[in-house]
Protein backbone atom coordinates (compact mmCIF):
# COMPACT_ATOMS: atom_id res chain seq x y z
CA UNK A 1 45.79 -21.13 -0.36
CA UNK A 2 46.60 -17.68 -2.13
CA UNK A 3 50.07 -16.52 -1.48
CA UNK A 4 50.29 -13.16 0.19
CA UNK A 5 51.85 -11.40 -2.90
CA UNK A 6 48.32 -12.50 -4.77
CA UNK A 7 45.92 -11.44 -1.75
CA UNK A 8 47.95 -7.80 -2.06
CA UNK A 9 47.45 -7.56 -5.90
CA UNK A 10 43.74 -8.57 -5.10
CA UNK A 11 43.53 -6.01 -2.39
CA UNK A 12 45.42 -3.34 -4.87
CA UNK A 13 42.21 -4.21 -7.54
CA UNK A 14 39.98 -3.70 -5.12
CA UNK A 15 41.02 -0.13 -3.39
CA UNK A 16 41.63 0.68 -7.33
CA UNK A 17 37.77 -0.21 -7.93
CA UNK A 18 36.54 1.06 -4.99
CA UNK A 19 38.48 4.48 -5.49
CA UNK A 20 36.17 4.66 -8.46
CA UNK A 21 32.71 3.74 -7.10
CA UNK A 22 33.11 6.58 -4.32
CA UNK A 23 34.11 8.79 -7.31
CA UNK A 24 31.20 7.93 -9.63
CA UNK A 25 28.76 8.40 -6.37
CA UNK A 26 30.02 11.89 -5.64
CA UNK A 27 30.63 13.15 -9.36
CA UNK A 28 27.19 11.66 -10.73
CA UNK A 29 26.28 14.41 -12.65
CA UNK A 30 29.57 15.00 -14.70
CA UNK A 31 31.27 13.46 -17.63
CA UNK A 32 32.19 10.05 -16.86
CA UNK A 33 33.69 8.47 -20.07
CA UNK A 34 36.20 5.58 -19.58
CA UNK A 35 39.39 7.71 -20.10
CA UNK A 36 37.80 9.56 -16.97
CA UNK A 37 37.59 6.65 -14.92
CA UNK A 38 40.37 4.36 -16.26
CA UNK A 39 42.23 7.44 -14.80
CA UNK A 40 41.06 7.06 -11.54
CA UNK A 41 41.79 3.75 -11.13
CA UNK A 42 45.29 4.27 -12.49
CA UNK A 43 44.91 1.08 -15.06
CA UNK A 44 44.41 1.02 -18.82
CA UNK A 45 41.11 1.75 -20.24
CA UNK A 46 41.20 -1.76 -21.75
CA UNK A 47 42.29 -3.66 -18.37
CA UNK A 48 39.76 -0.83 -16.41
CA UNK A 49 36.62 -2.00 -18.19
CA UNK A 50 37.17 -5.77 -17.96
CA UNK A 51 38.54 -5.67 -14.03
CA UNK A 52 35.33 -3.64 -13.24
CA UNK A 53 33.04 -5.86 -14.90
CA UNK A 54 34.94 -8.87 -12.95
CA UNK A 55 34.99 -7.21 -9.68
CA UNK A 56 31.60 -5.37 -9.34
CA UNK A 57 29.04 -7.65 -11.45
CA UNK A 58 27.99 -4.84 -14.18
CA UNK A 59 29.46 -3.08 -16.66
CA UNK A 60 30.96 0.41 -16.13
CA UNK A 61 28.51 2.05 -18.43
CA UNK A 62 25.56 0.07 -16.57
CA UNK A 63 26.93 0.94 -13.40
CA UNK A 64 27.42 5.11 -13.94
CA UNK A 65 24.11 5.19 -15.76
CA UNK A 66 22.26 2.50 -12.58
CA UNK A 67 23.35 5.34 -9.93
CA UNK A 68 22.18 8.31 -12.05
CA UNK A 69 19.07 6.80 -12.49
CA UNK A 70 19.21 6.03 -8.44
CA UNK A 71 20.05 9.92 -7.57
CA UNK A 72 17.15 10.69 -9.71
CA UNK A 73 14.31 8.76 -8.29
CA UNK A 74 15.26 10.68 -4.70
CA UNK A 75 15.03 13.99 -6.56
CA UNK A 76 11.85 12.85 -8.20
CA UNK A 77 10.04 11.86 -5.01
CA UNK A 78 11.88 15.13 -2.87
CA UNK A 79 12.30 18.32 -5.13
CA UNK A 80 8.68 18.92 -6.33
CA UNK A 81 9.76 21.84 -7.34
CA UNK A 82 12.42 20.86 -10.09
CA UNK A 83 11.19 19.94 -13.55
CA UNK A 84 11.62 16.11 -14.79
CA UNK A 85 13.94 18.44 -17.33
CA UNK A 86 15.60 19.75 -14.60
CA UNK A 87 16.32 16.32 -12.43
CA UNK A 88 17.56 14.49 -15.86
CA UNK A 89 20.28 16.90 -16.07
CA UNK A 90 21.44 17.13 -12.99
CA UNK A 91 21.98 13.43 -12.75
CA UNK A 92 24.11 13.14 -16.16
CA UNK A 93 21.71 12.87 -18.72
CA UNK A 94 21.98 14.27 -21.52
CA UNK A 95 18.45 15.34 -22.43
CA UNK A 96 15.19 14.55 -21.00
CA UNK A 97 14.19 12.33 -23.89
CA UNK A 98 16.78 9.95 -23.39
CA UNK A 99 16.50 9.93 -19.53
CA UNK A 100 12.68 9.11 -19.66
CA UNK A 101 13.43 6.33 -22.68
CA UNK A 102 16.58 4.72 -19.78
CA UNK A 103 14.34 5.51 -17.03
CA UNK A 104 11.15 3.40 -18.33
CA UNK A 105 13.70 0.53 -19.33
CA UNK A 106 14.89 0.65 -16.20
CA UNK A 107 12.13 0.83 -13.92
CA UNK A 108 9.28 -0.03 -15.91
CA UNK A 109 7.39 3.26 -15.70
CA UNK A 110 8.29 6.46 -16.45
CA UNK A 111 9.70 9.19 -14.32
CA UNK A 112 6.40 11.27 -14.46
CA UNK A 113 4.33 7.98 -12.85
CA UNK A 114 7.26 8.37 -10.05
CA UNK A 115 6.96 11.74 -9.53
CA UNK A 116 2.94 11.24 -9.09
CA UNK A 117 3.02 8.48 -7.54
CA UNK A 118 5.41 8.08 -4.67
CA UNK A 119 6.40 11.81 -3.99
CA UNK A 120 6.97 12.12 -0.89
CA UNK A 121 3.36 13.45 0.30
CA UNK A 122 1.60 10.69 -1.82
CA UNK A 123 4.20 8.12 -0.11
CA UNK A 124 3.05 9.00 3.17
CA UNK A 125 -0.55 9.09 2.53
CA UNK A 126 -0.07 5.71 0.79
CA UNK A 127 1.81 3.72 3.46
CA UNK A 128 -1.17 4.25 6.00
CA UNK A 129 -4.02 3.44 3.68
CA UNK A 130 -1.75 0.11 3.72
CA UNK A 131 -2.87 -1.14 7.26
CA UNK A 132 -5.31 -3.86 7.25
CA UNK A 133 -5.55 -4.31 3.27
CA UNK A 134 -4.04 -7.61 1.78
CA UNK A 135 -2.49 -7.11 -2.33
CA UNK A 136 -5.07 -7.89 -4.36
CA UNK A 137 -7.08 -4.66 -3.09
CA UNK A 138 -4.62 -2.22 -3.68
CA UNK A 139 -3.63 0.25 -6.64
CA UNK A 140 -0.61 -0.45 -8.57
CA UNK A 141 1.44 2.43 -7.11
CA UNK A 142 0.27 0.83 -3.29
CA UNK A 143 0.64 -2.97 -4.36
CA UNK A 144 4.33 -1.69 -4.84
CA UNK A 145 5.24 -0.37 -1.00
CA UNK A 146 3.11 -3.36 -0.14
CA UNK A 147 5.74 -5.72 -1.82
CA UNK A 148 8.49 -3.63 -0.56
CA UNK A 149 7.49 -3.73 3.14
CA UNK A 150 5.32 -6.44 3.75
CA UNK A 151 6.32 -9.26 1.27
CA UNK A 152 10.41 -8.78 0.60
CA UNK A 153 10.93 -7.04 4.37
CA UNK A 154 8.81 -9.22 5.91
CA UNK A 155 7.32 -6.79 8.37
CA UNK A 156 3.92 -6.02 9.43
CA UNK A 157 2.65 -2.40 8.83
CA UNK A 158 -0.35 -2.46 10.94
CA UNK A 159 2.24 -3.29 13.85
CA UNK A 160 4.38 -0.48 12.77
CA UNK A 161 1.42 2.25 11.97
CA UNK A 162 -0.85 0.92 15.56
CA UNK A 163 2.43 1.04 17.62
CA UNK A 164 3.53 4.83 16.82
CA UNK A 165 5.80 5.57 19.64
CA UNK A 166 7.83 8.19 20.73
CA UNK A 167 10.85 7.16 19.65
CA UNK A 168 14.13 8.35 21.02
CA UNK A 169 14.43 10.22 17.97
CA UNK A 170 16.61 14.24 17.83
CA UNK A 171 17.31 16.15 14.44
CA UNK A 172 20.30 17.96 14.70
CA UNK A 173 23.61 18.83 12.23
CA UNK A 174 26.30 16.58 12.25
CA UNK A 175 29.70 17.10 11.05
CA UNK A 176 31.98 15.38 8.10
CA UNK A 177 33.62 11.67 9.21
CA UNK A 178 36.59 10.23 7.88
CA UNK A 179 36.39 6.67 7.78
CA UNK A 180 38.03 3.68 7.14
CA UNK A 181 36.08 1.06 5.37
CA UNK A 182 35.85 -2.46 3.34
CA UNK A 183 33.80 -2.73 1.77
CA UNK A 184 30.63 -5.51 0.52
CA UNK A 185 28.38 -6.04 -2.37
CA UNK A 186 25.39 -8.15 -2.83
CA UNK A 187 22.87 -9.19 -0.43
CA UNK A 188 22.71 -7.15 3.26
CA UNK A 189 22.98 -10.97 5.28
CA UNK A 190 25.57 -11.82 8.24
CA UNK A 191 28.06 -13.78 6.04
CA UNK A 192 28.62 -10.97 3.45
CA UNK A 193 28.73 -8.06 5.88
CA UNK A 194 31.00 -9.75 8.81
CA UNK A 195 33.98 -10.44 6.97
CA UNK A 196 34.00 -7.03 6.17
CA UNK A 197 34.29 -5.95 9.77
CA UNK A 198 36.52 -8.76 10.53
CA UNK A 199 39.07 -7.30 8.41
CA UNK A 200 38.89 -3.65 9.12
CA UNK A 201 39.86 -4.77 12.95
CA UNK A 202 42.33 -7.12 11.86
CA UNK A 203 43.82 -4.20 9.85
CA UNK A 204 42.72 -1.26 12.68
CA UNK A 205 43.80 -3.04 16.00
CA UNK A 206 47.79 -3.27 15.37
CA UNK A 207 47.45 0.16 14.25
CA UNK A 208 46.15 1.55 17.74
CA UNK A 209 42.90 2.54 15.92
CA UNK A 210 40.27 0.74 18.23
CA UNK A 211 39.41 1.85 21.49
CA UNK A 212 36.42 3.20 23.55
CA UNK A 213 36.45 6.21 21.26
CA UNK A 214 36.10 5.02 18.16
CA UNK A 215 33.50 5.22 15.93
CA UNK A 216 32.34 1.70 13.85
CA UNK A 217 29.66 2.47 11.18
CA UNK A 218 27.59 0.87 8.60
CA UNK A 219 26.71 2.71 5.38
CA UNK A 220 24.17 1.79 3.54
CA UNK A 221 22.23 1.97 0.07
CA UNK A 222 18.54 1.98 -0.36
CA UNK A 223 17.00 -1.33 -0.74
CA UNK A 224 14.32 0.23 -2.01
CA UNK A 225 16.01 1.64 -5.26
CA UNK A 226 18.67 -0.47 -5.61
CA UNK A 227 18.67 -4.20 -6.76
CA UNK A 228 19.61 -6.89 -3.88
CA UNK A 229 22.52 -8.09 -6.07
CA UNK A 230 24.03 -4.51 -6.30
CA UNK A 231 23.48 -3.35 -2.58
CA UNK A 232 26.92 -1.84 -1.37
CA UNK A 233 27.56 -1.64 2.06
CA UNK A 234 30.72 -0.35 3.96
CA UNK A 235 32.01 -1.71 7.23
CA UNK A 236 33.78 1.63 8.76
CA UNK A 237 35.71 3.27 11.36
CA UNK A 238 36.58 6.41 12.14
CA UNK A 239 40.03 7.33 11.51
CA UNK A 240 42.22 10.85 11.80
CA UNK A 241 43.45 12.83 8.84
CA UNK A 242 46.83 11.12 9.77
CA UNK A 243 45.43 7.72 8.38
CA UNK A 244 45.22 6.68 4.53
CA UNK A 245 44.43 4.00 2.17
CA UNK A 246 46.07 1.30 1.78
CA UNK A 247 46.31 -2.72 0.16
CA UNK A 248 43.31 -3.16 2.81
CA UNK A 249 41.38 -0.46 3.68
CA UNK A 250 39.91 2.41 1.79
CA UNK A 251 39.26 5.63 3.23
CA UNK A 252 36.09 8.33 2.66
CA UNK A 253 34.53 11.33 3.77
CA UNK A 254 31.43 10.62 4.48
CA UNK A 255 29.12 13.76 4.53
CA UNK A 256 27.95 15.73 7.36
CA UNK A 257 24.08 18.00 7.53
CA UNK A 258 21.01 17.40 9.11
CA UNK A 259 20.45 13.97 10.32
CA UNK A 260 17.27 12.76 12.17
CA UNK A 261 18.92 9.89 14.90
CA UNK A 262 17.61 7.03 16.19
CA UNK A 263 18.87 5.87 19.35
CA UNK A 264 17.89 1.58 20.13
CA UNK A 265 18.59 -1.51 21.35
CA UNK A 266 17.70 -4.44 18.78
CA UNK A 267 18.82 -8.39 17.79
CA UNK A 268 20.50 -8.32 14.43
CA UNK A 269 17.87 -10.31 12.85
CA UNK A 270 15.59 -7.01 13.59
CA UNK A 271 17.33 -4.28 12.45
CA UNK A 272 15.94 -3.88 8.83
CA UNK A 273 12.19 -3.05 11.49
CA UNK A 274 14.40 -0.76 13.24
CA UNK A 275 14.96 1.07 10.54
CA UNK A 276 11.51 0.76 9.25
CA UNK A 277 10.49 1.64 12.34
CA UNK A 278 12.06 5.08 12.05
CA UNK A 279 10.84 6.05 8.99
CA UNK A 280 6.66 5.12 9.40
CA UNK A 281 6.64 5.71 13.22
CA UNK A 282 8.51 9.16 12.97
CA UNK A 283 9.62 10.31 9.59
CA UNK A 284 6.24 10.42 7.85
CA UNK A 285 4.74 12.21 10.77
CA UNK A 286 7.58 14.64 11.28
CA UNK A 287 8.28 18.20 9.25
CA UNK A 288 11.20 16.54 7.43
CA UNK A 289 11.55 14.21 4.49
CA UNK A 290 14.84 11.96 3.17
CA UNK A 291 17.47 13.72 1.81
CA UNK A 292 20.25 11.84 -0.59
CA UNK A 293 23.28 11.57 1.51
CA UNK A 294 24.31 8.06 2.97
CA UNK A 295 22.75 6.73 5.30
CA UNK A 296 24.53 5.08 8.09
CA UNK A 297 24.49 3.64 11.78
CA UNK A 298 27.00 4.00 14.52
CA UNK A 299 27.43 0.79 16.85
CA UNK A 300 27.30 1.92 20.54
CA UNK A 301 28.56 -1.55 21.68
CA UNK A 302 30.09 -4.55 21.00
CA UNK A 303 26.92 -7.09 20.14
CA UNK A 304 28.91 -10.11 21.00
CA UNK A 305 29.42 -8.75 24.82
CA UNK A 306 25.86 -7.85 25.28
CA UNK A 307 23.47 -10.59 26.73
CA UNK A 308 20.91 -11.02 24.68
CA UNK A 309 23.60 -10.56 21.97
CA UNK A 310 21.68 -6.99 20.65
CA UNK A 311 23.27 -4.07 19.16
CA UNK A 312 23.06 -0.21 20.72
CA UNK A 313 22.64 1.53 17.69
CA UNK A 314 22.58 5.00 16.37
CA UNK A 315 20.63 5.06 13.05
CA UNK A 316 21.36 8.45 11.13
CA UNK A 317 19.10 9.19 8.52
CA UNK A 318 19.69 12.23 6.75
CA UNK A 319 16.96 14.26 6.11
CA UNK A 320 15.88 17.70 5.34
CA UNK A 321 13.13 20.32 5.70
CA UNK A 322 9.76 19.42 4.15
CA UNK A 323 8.95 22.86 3.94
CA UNK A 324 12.17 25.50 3.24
């Protein structure tokens, strides 16, 4: 069993690491050398770059350059009306040369293909010529949603696209919340994400932080961009200005704006449709398209009280104008 002075220096590593992530995400397109970052995380640049490694599964360089490359593909696909030029320096890069050489690397084709491809318009146009086709009959760019919906989120699209409800969606401005979070990497399953929440109530219910009030979030990245193994998702509750970090918690800001919300009622097991769900059954029909702040849900209940076991859920997914 690990003695409580070596679960503190682990927890001190980790709100170190974790200071730097939320820095990196929010300071994308800026200079982020090690000396930068080592500062951050208040250790030497030599310890900085091996603990990261160790703690997060990548390199520090792979990691800055990974979310640059992330921030861009939602530009590509949103802001027709930037340049490639444009979108590769606003993410970090240096020059568009060398962010179309990473980019290709990266994803296989290059950022032009994306823009073409899967802007927003084209995506929408794309996912409905979907229904009723199997793989083999569909174009590169559509064989692609088709693994990313059908095959690796196991969902049906005719379902989704033949169901088109009115969901209990509203679009309306929400404001900044401060959270509390632990966080998780890897895989979005049960055993990864519970322990997270397990320990942000075994740190927030001494405190007097729980209560009918409170807000308990998710945050999520996008599956769709980002690689199963490097999916980071924060287990969160709201918290007062009065409340900081500490050895277990972190604490963040998480952005407010225009968020469409999605008010439901689903098992665990179908929450990656509900989500889904929102975005063919509403977003593509709507006047608004993604924007690049987090994503997140709020948890109306307590799942393990309800019934059928189901969660009331607010999904917030921020979005903006297609048209400004």
């Amino acid at each position: 069993m690990q003695s409580s002075s070596g679960n503190l220096v682990q927890n001190e590593y980790r709100m170190r690491i974790n200071r730097t992530i939320d820095f990196i995400r929010e300071h994308y397109d800026e200079e982020l050398n090690l000396d930068r970052l080592a500062s951050i995380a208040c250790f030497s640049k030599f310890h900085f770059h091996r603990l990261f490694r160790t703690i997060v599964g990548e390199t520090l360089s792979d990691f800055v350059q990974r979310i640059r490359l992330e921030k861009s593909v939602q530009k590509l696909t949103t802001e027709a009306e930037k340049s490639i030029t444009e979108i590769a320096l606003e993410c970090g890069f240096s020059c568009s040369q060398n962010y179309a050489r990473v980019f290709k690397a990266h994803y296989g084709v290059s950022p032009s293909v994306i823009r073409r491809e899967f802007n927003w318009n084209e995506w929408k146009v794309k996912i409905s010529k979907l229904k009723g086709k199997c793989k083999d009959n569909l174009s590169p760019a559509e064989a692609y949603l088709y693994e990313t919906y059908l095959k690796k989120g196991k969902l049906s699209i005719d379902d989704l696209i033949d169901e088109r409800p009115t969901l209990d969606v509203s679009v309306r401005n929400l404001p900044d919340i401060r959270v509390a979070y632990v966080r998780s990497l890897g895989p979005y399953t049960a055993e990864r994400i519970a322990p997270a929440f397990r320990q942000l109530f075994q740190w927030a219910t001494p405190r007097g932080l729980v209560g009918p009030k409170v807000k308990v979030l998710s945050v999520w990245a996008n599956p769709s961009v980002t690689p199963e193994d490097k999916l980071i998702h924060d287990a969160c509750i709201g918290v007062p200005e009065s409340v900081g970090a500490d050895k277990w918690v972190d604490v963040q800001v998480l952005p407010g704006g225009l968020f469409a919300i999605y008010h439901c009622e689903t098992s665990p097991a179908q929450l990656d449709e509900a989500w889904k769900r929102l975005t063919l059954n509403w977003l593509i029909s709507s006047d608004y398209q993604p924007d690049d702040r987090p994503l997140y849900q709020i948890y109306c209940n307590n799942p393990a009280t309800h019934p059928s076991k189901h969660c009331v859920l607010a999904l917030c997914l921020p979005v903006k104008p297609l048209f400004e």
